[in-house]
N, C-alpha and C. Protein backbone atom coordinates (compact mmCIF):
# COMPACT_ATOMS: atom_id res chain seq x y z
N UNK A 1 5.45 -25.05 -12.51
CA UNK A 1 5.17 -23.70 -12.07
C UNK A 1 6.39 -23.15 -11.35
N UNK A 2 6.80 -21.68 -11.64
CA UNK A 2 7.90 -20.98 -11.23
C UNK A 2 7.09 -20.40 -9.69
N UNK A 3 7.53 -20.81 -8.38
CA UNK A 3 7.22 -20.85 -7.29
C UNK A 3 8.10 -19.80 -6.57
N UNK A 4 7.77 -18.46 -5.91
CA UNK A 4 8.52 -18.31 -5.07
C UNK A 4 9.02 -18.42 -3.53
N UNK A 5 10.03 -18.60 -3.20
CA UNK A 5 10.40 -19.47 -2.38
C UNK A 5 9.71 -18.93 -0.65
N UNK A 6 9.81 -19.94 0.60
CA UNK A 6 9.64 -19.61 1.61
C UNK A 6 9.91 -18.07 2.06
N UNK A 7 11.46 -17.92 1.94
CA UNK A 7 11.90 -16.77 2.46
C UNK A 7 10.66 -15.77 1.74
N UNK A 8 10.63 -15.39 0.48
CA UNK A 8 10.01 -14.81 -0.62
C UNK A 8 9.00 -14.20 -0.03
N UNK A 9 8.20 -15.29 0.47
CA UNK A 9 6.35 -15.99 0.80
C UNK A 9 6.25 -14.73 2.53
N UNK A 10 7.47 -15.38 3.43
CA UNK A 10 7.52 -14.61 4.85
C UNK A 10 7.43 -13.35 4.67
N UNK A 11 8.16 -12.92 3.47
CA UNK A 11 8.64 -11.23 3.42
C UNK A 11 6.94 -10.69 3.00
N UNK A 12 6.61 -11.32 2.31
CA UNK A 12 5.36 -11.13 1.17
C UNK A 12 4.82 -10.62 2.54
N UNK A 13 4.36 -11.86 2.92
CA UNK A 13 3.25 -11.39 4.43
C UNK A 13 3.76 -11.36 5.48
N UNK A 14 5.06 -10.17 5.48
CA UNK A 14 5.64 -9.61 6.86
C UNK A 14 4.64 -8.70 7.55
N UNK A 15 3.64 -8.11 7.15
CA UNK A 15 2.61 -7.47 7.13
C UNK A 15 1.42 -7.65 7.50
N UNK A 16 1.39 -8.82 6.84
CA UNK A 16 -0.17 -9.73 6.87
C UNK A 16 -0.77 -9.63 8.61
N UNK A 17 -1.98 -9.52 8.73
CA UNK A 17 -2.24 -9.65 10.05
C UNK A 17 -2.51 -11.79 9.97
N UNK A 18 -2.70 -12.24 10.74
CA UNK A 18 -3.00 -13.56 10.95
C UNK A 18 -4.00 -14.43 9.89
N UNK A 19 -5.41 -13.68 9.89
CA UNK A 19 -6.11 -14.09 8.86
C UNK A 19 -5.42 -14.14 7.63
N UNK A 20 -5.08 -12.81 6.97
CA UNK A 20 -4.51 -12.68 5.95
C UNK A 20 -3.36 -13.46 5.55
N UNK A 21 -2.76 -14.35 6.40
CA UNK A 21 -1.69 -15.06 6.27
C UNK A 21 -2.43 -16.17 5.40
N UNK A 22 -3.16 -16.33 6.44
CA UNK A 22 -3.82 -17.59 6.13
C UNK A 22 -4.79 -18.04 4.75
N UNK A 23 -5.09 -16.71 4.85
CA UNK A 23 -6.42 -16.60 3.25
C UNK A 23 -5.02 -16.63 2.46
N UNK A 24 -3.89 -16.09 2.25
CA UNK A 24 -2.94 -16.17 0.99
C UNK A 24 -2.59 -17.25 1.18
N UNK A 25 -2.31 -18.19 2.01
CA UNK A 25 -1.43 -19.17 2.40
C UNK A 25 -2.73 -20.51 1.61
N UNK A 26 -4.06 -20.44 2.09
CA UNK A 26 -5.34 -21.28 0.87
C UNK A 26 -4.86 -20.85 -0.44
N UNK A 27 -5.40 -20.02 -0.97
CA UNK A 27 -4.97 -19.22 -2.61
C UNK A 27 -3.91 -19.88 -2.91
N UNK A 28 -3.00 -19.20 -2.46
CA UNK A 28 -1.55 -20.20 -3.15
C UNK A 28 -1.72 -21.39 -3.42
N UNK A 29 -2.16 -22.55 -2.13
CA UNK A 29 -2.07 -23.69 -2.49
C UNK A 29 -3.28 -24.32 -3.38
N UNK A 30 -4.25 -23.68 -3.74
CA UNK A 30 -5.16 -23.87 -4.26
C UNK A 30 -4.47 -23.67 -5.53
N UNK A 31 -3.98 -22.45 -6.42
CA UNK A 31 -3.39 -22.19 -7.26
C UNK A 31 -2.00 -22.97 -7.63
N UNK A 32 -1.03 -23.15 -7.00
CA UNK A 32 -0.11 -23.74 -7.20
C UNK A 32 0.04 -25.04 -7.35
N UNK A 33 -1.47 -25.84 -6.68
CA UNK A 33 -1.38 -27.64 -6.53
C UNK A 33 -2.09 -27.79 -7.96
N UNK A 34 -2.75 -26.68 -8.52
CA UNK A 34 -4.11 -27.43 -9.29
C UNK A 34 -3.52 -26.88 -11.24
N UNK A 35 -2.52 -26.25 -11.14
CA UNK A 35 -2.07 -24.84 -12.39
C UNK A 35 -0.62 -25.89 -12.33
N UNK A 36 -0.43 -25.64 -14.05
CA UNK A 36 1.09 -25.72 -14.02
C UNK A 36 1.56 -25.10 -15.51
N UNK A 37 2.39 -24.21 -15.66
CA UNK A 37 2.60 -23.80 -16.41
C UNK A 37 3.09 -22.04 -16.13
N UNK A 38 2.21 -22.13 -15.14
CA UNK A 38 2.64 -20.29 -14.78
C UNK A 38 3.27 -20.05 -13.81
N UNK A 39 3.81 -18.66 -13.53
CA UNK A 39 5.02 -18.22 -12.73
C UNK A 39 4.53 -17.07 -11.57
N UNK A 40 5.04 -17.59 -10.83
CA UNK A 40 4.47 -16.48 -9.32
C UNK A 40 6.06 -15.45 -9.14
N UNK A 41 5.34 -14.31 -9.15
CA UNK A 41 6.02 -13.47 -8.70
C UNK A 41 5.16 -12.37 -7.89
N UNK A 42 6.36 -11.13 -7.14
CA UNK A 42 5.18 -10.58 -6.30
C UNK A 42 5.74 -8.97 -7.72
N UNK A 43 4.61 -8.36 -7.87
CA UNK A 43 4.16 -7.74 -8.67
C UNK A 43 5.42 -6.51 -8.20
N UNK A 44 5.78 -5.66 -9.81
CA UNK A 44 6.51 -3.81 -9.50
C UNK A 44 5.36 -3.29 -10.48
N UNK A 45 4.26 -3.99 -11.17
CA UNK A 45 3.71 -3.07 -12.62
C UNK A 45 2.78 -2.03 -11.15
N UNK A 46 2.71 -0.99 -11.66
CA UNK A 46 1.85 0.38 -11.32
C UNK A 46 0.52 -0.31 -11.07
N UNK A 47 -0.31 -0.96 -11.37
CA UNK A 47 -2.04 -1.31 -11.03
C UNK A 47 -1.97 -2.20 -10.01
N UNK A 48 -1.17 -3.15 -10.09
CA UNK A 48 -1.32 -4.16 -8.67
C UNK A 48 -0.10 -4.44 -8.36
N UNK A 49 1.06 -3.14 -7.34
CA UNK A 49 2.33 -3.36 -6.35
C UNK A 49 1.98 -4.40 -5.94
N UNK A 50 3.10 -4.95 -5.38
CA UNK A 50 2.90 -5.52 -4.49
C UNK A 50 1.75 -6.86 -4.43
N UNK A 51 1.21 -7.41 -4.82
CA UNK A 51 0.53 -8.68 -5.22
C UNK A 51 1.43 -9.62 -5.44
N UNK A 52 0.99 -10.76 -5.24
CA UNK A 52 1.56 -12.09 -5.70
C UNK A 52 0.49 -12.36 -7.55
N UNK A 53 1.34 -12.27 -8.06
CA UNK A 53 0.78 -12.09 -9.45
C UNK A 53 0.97 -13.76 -10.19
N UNK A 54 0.32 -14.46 -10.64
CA UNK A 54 0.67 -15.71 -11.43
C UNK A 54 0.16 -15.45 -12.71
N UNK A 55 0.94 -15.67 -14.13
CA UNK A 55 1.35 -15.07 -15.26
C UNK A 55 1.45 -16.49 -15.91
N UNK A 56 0.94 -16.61 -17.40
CA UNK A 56 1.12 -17.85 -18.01
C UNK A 56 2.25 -17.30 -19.27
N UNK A 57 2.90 -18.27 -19.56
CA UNK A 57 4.13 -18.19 -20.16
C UNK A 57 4.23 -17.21 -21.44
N UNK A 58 3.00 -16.33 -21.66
CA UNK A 58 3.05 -15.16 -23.04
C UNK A 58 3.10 -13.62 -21.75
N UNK A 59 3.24 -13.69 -20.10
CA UNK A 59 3.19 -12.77 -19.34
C UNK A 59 1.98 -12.56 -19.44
N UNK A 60 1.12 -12.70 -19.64
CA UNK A 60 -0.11 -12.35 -19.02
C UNK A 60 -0.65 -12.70 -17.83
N UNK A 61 -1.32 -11.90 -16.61
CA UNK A 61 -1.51 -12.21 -15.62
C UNK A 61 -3.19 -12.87 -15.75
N UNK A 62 -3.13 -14.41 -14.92
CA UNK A 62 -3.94 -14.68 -14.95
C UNK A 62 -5.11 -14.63 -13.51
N UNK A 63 -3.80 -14.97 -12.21
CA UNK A 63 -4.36 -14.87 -10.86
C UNK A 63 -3.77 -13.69 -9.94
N UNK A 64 -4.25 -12.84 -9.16
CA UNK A 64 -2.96 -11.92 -8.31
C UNK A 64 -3.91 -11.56 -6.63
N UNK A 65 -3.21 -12.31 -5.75
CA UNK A 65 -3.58 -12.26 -4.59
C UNK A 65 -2.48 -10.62 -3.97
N UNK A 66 -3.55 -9.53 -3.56
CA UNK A 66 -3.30 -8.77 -2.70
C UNK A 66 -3.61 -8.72 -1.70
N UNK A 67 -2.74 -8.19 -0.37
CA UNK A 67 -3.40 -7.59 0.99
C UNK A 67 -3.49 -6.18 0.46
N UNK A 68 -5.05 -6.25 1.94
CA UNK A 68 -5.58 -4.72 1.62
C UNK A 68 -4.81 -4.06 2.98
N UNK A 69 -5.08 -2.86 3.13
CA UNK A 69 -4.97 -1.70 4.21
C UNK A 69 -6.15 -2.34 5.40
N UNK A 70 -7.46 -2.85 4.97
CA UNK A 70 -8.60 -3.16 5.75
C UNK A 70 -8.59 -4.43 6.24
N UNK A 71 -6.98 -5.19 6.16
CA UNK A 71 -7.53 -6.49 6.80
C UNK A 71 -7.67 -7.64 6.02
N UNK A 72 -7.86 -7.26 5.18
CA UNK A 72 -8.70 -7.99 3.96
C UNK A 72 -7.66 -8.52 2.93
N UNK A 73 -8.02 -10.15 1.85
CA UNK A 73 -7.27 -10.30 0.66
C UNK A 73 -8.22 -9.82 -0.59
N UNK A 74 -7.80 -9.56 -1.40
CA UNK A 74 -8.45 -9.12 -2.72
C UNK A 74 -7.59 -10.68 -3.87
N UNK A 75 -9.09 -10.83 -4.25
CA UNK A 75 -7.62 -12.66 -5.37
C UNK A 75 -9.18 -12.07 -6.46
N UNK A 76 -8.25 -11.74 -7.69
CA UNK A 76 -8.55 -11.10 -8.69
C UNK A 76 -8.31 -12.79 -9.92
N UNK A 77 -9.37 -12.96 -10.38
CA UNK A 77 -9.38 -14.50 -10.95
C UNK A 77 -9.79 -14.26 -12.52
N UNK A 78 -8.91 -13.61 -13.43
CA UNK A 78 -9.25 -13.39 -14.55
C UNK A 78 -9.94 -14.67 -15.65
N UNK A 79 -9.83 -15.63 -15.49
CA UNK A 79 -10.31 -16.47 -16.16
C UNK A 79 -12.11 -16.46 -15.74
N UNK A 80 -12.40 -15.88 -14.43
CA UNK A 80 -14.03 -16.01 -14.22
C UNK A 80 -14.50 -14.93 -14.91
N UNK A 81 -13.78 -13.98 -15.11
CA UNK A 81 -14.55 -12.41 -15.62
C UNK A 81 -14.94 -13.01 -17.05
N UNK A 82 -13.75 -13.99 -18.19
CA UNK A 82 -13.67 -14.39 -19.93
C UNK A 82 -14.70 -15.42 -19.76
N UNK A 83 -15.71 -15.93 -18.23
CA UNK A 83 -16.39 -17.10 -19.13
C UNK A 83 -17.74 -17.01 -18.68
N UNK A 84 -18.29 -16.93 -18.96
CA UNK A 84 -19.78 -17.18 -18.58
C UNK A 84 -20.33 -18.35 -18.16
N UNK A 85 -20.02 -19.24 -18.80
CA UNK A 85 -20.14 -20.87 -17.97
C UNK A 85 -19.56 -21.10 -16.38
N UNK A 86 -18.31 -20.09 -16.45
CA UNK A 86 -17.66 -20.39 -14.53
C UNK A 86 -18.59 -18.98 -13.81
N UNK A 87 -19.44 -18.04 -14.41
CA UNK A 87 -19.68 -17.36 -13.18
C UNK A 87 -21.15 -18.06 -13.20
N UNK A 88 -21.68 -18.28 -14.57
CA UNK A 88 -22.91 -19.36 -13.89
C UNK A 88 -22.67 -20.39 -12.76
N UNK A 89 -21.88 -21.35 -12.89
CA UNK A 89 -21.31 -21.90 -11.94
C UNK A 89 -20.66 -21.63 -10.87
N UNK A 90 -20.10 -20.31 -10.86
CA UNK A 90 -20.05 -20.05 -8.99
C UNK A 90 -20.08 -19.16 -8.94
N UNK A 91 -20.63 -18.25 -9.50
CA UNK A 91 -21.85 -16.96 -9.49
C UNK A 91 -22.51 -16.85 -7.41
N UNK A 92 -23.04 -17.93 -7.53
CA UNK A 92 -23.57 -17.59 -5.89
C UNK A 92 -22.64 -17.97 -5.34
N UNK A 93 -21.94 -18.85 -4.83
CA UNK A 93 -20.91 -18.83 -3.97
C UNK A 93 -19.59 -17.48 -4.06
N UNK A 94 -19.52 -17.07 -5.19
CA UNK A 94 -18.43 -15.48 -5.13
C UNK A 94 -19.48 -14.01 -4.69
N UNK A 95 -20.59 -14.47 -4.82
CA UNK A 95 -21.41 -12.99 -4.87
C UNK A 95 -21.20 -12.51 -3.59
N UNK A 96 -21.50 -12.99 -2.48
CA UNK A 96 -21.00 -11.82 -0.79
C UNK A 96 -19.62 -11.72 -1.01
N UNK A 97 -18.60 -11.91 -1.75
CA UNK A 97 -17.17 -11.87 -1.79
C UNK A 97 -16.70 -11.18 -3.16
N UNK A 98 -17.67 -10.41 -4.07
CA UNK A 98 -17.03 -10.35 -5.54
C UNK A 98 -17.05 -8.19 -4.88
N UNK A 99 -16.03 -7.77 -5.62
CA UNK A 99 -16.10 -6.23 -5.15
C UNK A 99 -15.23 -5.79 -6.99
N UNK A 100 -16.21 -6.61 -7.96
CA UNK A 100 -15.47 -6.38 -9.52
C UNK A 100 -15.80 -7.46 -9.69
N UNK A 101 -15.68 -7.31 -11.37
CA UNK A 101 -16.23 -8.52 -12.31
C UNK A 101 -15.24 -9.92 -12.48
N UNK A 102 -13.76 -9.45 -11.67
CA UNK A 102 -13.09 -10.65 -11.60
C UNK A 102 -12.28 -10.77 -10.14
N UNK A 103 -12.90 -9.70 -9.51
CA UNK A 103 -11.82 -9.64 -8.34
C UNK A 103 -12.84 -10.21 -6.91
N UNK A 104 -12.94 -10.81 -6.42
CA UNK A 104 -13.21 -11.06 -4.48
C UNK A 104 -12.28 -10.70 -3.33
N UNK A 105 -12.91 -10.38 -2.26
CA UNK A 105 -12.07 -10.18 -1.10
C UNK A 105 -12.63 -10.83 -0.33
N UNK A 106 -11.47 -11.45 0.91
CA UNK A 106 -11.79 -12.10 1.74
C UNK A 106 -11.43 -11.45 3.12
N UNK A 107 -11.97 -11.68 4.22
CA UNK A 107 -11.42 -11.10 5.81
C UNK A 107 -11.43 -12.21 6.48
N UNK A 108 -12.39 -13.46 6.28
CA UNK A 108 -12.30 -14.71 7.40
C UNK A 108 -11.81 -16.07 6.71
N UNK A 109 -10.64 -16.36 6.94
CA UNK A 109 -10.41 -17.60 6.06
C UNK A 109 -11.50 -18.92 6.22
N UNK A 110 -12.30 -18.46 7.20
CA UNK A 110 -13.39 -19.72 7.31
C UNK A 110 -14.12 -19.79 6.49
N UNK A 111 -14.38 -18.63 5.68
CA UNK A 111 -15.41 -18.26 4.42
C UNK A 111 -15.14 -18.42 3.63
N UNK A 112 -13.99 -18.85 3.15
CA UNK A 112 -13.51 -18.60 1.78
C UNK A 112 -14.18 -20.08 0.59
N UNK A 113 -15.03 -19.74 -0.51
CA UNK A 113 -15.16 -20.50 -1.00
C UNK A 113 -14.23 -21.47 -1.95
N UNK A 114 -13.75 -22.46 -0.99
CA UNK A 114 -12.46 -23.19 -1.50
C UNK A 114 -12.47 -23.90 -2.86
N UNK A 115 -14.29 -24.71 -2.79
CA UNK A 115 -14.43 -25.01 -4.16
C UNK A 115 -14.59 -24.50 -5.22
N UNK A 116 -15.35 -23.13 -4.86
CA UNK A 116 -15.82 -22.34 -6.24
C UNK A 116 -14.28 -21.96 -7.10
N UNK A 117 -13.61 -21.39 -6.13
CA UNK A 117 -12.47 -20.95 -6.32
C UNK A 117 -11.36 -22.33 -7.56
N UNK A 118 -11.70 -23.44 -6.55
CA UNK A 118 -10.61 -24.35 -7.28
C UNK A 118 -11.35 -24.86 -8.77
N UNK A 119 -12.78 -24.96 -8.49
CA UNK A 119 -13.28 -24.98 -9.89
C UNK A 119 -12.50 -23.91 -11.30
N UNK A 120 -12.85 -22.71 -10.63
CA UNK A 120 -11.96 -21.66 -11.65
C UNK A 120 -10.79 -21.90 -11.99
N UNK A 121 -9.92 -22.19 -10.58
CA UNK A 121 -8.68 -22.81 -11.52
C UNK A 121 -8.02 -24.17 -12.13
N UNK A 122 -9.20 -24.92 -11.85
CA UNK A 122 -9.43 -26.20 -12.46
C UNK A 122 -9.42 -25.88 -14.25
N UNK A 123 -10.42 -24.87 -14.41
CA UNK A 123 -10.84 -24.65 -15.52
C UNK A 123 -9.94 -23.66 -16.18
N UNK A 124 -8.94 -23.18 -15.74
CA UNK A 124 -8.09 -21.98 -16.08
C UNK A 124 -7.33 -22.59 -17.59
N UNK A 125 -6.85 -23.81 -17.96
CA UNK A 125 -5.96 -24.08 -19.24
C UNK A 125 -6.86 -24.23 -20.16
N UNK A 126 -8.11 -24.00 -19.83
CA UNK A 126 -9.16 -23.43 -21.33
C UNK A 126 -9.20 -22.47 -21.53
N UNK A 127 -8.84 -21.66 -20.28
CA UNK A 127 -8.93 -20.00 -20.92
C UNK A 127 -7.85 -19.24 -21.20
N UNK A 128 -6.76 -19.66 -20.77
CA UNK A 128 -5.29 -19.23 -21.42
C UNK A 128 -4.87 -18.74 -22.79
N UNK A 129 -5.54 -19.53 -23.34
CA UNK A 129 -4.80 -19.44 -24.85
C UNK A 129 -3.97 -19.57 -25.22
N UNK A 130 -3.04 -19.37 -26.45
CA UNK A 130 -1.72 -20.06 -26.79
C UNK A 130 -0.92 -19.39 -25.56
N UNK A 131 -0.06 -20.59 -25.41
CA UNK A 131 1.16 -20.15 -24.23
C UNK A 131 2.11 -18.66 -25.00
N UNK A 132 2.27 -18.62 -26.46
CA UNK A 132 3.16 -17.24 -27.20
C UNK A 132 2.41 -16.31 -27.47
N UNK A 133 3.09 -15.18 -27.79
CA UNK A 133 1.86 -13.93 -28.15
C UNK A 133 1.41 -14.09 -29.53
N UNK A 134 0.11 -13.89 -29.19
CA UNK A 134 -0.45 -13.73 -31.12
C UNK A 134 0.95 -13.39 -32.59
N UNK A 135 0.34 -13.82 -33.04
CA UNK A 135 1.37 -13.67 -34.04
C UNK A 135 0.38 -12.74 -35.54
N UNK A 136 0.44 -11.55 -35.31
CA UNK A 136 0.13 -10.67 -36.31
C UNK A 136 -0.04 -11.29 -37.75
N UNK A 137 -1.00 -11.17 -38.05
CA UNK A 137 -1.30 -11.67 -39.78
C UNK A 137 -0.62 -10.44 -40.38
N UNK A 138 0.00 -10.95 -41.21
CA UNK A 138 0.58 -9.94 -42.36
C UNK A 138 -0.71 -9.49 -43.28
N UNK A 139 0.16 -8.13 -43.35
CA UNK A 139 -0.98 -6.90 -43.85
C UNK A 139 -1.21 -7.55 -45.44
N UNK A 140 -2.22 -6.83 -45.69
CA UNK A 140 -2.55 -7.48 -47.23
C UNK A 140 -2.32 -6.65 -48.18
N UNK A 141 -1.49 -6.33 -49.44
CA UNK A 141 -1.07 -5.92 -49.98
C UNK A 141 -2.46 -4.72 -50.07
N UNK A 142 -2.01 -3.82 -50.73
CA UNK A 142 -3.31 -2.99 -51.23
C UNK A 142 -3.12 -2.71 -52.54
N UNK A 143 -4.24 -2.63 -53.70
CA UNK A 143 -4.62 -2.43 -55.29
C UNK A 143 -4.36 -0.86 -55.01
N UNK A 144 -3.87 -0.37 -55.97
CA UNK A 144 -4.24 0.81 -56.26
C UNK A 144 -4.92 1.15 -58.02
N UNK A 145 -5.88 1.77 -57.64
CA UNK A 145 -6.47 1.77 -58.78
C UNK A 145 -6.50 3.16 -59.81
């Protein structure tokens, strides 16, 4: 995994109030000890500035931890929204924390459901798909009649 560095991490949450340090500072290591293959960067695309975005090797974003304005982290877990088997499975533990079909926010790092969470990214290299982008089937000739 493409990691960015300390300095990187400080600047990220020059901002952060205390909690918020701390809820990104779980996430990360939850994400970074358990994933290998994808790349952390902190986000320029227009929908999520500013996020710590983790991307599997075709650029697709799979995890992206934001601070809010309210205090709060928002960790947007795209692999729970593609499966129905992981929100059966931690369906109740994300529900006081889900604000979207793949996104949770957190305000108390004491709350944070550490397992539900690492389950998801336990389970994340089933839902990836090929590491390259699809590769377009060639068009099929057409008859003219």
């Amino acid at each position: 995994m493409a990691r960015l560095s300390t300095v990187e991490i400080d600047i990220f949450l020059t901002s952060a109030s205390p909690d918020q340090r701390d809820i990104v500072r779980t996430l990360r290591e939850i994400i970074t000890r358990r994933t290998d293959g994808l790349t952390e960067r902190v986000s320029r695309d227009k929908a999520l500035t500013g996020y710590l975005v983790y991307e599997n090797p075709a650029d697709q974003m799979v995890f992206a931890i934001g601070l809010t304005g309210g205090r709060t982290v928002t960790l947007h877990l795209l692999p729970y929204a593609s499966s129905r088997e992981l929100q059966d499975q931690c369906g109740a533990a994300f529900g006081p924390f889900q604000v979207g079909k793949e996104s949770l926010r957190f305000g108390d790092p004491a709350e944070l459901p550490v397992a539900a969470i690492g389950t998801v990214v336990d389970a994340t290299p089933g839902y990836l798909g090929p590491s390259a982008p699809a590769q377009k089937a060639p068009a099929k000739k057409r008859r003219w009649r």
